[in-house]
PDB file of N, CA and C in Angstrom:
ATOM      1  N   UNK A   1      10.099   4.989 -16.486  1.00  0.00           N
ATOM      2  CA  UNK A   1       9.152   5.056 -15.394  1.00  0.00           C
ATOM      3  C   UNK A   1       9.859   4.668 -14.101  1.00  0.00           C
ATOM      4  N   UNK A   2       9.652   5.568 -13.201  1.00  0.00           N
ATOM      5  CA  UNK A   2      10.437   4.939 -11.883  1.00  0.00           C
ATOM      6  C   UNK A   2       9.786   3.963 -11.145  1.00  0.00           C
ATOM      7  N   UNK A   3      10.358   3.630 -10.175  1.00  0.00           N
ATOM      8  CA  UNK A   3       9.619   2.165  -9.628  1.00  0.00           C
ATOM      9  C   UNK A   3       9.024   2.595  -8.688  1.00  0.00           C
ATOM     10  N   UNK A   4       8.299   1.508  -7.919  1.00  0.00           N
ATOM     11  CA  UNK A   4       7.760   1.997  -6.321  1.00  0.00           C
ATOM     12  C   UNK A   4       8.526   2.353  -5.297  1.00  0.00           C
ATOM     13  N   UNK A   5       9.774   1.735  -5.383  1.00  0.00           N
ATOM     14  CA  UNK A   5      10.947   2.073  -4.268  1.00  0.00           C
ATOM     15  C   UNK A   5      11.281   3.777  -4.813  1.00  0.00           C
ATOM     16  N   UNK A   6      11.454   3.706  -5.973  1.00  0.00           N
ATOM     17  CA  UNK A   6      11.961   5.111  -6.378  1.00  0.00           C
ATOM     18  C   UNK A   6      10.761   5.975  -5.810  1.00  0.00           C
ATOM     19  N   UNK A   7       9.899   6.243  -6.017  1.00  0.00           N
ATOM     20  CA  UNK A   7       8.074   7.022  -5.618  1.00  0.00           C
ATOM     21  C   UNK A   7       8.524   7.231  -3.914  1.00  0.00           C
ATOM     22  N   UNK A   8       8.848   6.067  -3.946  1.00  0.00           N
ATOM     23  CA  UNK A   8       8.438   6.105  -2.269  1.00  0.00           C
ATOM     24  C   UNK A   8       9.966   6.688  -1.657  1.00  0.00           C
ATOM     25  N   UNK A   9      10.815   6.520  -2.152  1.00  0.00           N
ATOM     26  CA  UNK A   9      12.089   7.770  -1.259  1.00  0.00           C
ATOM     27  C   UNK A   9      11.957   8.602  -1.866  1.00  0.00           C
ATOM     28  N   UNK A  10      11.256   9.052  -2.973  1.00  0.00           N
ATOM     29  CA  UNK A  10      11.186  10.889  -3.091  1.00  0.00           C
ATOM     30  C   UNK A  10      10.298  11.638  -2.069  1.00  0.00           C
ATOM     31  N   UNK A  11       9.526  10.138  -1.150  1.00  0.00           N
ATOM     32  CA  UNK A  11       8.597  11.073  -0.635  1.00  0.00           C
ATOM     33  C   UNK A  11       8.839  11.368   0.861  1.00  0.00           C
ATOM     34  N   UNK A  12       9.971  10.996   1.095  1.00  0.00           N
ATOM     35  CA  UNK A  12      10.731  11.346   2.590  1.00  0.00           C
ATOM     36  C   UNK A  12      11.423  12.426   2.938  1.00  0.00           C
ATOM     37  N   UNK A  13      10.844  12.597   4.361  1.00  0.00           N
ATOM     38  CA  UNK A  13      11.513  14.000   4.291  1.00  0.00           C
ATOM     39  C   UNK A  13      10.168  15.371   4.441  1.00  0.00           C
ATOM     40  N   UNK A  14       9.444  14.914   4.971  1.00  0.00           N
ATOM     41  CA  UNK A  14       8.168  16.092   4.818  1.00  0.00           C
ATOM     42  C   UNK A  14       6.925  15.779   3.779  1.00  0.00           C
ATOM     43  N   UNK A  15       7.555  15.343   2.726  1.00  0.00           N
ATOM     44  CA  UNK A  15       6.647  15.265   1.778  1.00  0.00           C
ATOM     45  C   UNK A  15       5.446  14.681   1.600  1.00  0.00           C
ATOM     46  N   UNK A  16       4.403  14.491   1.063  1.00  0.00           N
ATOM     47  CA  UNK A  16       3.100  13.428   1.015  1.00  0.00           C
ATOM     48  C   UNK A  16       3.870  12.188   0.957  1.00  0.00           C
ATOM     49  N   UNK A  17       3.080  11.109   1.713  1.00  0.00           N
ATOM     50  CA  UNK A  17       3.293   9.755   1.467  1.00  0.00           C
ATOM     51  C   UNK A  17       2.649   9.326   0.628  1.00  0.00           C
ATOM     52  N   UNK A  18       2.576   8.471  -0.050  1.00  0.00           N
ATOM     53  CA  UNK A  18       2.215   7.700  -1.089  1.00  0.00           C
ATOM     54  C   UNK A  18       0.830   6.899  -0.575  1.00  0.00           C
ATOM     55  N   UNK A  19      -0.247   6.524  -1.428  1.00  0.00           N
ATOM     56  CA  UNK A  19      -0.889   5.461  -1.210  1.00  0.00           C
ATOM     57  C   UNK A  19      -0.814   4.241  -1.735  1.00  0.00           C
ATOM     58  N   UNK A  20      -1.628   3.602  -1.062  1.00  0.00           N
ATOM     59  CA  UNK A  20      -1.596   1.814  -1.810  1.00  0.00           C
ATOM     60  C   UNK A  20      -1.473   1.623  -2.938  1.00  0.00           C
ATOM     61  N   UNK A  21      -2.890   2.552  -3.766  1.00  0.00           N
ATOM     62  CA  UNK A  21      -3.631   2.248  -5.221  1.00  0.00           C
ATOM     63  C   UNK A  21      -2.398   3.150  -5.771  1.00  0.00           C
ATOM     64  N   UNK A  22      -1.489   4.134  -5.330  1.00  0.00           N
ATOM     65  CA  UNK A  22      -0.291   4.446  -6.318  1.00  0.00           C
ATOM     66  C   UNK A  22       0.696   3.893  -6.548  1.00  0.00           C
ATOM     67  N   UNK A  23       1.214   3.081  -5.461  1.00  0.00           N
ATOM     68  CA  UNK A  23       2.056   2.007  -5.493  1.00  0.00           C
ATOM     69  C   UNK A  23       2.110   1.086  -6.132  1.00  0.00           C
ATOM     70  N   UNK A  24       0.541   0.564  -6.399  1.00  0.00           N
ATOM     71  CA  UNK A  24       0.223  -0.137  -7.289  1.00  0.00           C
ATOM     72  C   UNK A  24      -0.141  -0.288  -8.557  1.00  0.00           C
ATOM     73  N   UNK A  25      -0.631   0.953  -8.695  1.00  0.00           N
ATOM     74  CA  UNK A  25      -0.580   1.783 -10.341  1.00  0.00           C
ATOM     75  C   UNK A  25       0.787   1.773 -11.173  1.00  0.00           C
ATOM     76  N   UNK A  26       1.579   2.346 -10.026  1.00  0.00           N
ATOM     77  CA  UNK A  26       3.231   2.387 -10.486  1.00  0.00           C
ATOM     78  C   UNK A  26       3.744   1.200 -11.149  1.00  0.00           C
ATOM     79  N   UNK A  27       3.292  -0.224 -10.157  1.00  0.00           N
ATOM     80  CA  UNK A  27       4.463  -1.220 -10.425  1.00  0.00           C
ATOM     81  C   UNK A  27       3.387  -2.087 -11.535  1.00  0.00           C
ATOM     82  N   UNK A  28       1.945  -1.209 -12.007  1.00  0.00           N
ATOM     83  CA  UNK A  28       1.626  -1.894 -13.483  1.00  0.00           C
ATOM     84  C   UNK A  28       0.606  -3.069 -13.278  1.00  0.00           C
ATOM     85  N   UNK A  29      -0.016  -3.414 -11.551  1.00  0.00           N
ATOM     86  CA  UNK A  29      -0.252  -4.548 -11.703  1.00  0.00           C
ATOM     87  C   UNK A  29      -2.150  -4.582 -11.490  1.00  0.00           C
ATOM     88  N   UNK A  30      -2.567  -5.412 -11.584  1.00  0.00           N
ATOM     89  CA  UNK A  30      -4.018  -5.156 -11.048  1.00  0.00           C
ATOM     90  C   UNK A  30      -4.810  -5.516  -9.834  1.00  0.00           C
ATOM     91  N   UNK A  31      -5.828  -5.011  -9.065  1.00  0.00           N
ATOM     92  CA  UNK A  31      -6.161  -5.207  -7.794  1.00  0.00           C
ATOM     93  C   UNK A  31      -6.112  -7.155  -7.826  1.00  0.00           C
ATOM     94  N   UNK A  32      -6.853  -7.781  -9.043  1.00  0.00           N
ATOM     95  CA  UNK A  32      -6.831  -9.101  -8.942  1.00  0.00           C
ATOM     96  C   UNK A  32      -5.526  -9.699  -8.733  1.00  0.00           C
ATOM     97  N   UNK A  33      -4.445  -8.972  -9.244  1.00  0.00           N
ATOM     98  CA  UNK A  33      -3.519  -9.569  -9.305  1.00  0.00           C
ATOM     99  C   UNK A  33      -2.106  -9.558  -7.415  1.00  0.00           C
ATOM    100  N   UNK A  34      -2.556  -7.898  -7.439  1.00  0.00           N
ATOM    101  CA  UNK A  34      -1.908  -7.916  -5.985  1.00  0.00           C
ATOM    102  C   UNK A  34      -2.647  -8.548  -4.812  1.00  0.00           C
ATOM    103  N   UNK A  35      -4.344  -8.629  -5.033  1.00  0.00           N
ATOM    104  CA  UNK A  35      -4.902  -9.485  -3.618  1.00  0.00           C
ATOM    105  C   UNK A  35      -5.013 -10.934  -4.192  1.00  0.00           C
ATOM    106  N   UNK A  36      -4.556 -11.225  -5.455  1.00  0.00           N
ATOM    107  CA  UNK A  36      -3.986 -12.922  -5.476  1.00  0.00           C
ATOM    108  C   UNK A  36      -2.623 -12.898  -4.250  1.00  0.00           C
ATOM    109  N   UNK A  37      -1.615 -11.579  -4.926  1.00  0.00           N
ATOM    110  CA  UNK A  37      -0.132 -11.785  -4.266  1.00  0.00           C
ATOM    111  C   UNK A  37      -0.460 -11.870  -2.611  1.00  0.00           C
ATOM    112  N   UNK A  38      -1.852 -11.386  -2.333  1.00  0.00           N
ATOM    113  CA  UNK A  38      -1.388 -10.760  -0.681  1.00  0.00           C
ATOM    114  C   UNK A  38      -2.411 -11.788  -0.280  1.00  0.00           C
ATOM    115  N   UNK A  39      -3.079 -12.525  -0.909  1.00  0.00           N
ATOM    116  CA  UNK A  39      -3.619 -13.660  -0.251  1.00  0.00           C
ATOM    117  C   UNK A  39      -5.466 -13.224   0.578  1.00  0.00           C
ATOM    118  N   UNK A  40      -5.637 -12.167  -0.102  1.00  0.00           N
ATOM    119  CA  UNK A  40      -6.756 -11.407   0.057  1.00  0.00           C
ATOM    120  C   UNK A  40      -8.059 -11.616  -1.315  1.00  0.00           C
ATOM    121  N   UNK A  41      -9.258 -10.979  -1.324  1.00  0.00           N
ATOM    122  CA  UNK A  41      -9.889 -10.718  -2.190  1.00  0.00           C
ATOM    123  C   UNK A  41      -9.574  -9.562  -2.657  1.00  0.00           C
ATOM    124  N   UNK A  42      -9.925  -9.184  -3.540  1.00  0.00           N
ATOM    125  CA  UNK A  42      -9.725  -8.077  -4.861  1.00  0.00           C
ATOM    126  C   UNK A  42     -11.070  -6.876  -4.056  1.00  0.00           C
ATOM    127  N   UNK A  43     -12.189  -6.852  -3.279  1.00  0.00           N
ATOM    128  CA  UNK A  43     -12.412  -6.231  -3.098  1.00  0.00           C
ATOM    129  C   UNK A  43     -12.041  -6.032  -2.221  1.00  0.00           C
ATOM    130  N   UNK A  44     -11.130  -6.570  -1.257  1.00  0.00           N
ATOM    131  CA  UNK A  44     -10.411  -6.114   0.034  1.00  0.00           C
ATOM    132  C   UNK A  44      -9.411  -4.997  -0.540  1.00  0.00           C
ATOM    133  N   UNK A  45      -8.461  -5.437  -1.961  1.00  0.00           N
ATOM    134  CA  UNK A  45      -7.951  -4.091  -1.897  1.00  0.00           C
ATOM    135  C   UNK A  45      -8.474  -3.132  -2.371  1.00  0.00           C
ATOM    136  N   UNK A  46      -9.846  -2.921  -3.146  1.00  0.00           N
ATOM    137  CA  UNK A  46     -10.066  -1.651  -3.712  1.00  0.00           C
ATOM    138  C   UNK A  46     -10.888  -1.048  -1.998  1.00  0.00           C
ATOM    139  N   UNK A  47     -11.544  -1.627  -0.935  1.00  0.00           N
ATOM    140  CA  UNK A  47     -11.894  -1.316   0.445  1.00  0.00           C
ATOM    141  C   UNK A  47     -10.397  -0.386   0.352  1.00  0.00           C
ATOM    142  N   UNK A  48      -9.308  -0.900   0.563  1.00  0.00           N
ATOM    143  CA  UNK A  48      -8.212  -0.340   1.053  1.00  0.00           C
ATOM    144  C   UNK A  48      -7.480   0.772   0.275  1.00  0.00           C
ATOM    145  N   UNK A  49      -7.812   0.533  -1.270  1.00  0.00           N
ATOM    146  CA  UNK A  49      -7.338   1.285  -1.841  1.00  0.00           C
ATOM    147  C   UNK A  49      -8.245   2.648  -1.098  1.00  0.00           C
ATOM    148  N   UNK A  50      -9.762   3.010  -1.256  1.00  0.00           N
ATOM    149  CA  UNK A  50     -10.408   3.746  -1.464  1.00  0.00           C
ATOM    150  C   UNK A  50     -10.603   4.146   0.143  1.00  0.00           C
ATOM    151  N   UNK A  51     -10.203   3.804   1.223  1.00  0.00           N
ATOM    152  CA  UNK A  51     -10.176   3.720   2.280  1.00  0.00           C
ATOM    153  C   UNK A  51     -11.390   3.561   3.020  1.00  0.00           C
ATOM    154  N   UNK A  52     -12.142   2.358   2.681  1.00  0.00           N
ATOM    155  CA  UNK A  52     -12.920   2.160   3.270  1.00  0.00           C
ATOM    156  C   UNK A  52     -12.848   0.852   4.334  1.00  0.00           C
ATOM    157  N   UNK A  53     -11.717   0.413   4.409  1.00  0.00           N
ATOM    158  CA  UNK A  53     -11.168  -0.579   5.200  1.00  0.00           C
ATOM    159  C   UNK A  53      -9.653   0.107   5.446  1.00  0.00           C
ATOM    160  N   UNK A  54      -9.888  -0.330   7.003  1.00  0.00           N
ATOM    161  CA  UNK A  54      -7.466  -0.648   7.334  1.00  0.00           C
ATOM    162  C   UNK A  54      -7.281  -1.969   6.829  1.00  0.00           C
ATOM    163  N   UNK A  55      -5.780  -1.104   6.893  1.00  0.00           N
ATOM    164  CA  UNK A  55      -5.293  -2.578   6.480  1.00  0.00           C
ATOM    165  C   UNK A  55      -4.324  -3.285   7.545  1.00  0.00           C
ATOM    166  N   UNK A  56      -4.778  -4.553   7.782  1.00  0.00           N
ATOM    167  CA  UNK A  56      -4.130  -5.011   9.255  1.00  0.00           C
ATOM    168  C   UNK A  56      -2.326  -5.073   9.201  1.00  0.00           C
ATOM    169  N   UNK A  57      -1.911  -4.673  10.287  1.00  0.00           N
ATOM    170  CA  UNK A  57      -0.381  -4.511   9.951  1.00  0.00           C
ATOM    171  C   UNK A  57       0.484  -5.923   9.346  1.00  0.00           C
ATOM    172  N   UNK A  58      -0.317  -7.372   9.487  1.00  0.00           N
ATOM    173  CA  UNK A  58       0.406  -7.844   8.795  1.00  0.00           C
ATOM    174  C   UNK A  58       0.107  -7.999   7.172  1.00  0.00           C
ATOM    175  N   UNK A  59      -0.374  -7.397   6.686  1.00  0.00           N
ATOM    176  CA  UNK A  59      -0.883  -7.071   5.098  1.00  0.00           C
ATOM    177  C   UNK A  59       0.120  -5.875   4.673  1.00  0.00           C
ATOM    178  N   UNK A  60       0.114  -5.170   5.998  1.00  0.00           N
ATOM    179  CA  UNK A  60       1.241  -3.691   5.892  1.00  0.00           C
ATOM    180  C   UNK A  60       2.704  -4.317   5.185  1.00  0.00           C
ATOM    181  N   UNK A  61       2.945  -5.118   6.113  1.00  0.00           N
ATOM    182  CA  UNK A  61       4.225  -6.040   5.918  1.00  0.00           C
ATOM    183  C   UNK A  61       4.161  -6.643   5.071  1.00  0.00           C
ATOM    184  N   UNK A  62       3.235  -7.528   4.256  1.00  0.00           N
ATOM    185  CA  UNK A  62       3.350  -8.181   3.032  1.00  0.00           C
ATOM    186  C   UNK A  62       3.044  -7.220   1.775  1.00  0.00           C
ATOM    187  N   UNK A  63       2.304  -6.031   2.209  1.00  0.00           N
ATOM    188  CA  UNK A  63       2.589  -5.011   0.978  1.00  0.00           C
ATOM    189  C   UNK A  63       3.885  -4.655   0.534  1.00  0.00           C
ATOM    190  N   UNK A  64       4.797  -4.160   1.912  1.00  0.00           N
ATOM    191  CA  UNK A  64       5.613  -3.819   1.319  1.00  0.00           C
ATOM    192  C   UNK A  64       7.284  -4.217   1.230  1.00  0.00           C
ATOM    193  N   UNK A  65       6.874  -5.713   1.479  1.00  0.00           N
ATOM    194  CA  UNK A  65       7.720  -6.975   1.241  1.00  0.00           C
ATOM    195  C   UNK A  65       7.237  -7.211  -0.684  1.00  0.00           C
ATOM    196  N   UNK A  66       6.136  -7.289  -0.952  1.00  0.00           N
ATOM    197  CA  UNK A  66       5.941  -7.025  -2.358  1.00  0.00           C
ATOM    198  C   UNK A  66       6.287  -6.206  -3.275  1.00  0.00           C
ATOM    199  N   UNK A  67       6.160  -4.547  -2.616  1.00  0.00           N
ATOM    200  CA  UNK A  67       6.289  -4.029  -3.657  1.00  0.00           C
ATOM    201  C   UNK A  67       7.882  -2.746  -3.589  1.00  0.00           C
ATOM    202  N   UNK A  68       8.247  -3.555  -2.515  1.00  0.00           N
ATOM    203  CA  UNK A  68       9.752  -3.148  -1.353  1.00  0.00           C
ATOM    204  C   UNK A  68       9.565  -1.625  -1.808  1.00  0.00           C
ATOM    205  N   UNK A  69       8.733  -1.244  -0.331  1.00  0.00           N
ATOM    206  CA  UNK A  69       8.610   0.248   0.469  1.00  0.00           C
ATOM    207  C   UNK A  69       9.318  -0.010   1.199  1.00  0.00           C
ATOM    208  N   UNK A  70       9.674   0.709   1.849  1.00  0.00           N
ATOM    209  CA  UNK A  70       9.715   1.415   3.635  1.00  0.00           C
ATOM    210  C   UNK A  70       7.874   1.397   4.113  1.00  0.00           C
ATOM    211  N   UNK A  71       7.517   1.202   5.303  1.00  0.00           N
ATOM    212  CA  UNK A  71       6.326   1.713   5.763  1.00  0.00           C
ATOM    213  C   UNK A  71       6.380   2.961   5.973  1.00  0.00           C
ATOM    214  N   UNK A  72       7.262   3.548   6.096  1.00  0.00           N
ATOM    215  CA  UNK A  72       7.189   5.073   6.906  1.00  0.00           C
ATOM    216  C   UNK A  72       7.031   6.007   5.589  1.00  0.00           C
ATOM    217  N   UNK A  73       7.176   5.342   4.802  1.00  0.00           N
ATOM    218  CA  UNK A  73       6.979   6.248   3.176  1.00  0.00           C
ATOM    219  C   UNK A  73       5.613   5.952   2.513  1.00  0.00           C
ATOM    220  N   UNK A  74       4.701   5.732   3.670  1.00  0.00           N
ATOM    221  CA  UNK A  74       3.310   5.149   2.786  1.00  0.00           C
ATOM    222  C   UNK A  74       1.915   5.808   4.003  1.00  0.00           C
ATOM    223  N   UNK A  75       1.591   6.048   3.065  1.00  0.00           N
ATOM    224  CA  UNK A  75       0.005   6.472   3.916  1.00  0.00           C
ATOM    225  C   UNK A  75      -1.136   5.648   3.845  1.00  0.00           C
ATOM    226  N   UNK A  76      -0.946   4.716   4.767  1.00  0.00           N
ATOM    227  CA  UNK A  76      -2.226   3.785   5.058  1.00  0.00           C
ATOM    228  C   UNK A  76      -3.584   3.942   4.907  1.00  0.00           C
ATOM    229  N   UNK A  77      -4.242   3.130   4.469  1.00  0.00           N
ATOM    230  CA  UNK A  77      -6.012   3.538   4.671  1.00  0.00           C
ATOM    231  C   UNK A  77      -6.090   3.336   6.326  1.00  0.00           C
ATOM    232  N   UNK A  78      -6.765   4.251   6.905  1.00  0.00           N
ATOM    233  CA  UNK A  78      -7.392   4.113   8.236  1.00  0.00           C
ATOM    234  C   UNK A  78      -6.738   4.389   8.822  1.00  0.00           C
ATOM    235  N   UNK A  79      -5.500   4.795   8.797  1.00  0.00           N
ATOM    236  CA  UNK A  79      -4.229   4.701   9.499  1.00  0.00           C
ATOM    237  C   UNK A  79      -4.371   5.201  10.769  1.00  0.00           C
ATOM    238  N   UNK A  80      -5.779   5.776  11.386  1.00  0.00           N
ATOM    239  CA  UNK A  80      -5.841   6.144  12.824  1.00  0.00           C
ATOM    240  C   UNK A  80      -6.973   5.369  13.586  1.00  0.00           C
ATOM    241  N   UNK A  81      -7.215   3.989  12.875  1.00  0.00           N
ATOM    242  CA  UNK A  81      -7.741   2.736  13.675  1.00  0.00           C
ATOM    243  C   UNK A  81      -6.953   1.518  14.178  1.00  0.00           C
ATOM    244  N   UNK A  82      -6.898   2.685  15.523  1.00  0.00           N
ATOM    245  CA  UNK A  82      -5.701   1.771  16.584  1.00  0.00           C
ATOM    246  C   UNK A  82      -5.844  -0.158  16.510  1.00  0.00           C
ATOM    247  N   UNK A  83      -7.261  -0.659  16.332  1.00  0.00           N
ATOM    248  CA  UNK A  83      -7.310  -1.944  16.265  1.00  0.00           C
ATOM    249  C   UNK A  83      -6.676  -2.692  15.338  1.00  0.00           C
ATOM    250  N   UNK A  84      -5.895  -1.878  14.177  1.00  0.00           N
ATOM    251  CA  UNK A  84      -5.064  -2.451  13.353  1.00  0.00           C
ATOM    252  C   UNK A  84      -3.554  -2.655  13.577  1.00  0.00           C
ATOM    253  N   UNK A  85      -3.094  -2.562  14.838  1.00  0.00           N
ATOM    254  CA  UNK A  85      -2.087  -2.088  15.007  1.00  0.00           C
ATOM    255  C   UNK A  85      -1.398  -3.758  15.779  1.00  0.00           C
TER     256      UNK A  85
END
């Protein structure tokens, strides 16, 4: 199984970016377990998974200090609500 780093440079270069809930599917773990890691509630990430919330850019940064992306290889929930920025 490849990892999240692997997922996420196949997808550079034109290709679809990746989402949260695949990133996280990939590396095996559960919403309880990554919004323990990110210091969030568990329904904050399925909001984010399912895009019914952004996710504020410093969550951006601890996502993918967790699950070591690139940001530019990931497709954000909300990603065109400038107040997250």
């Amino acid at each position: 199984m490849k990892s999240p780093t692997e997922i996420a440079r196949a997808v550079i270069g034109g290709a679809p970016r990746v989402t949260v809930r695949h990133v996280r599917k990939q590396a095996m773990i559960s919403q309880q377990k990554m919004a323990d890691d990110m210091g969030v509630g568990r329904v904050t990430v399925s909001r984010w998974e399912n895009e019914h919330q952004g996710m504020h850019y410093r969550h951006r940064q601890k996502f993918c200090e967790l699950f070591e992306v690139r940001p530019d290889t990931m497709r954000w929930p909300c990603e065109d609500d400038e107040d997250l920025y």
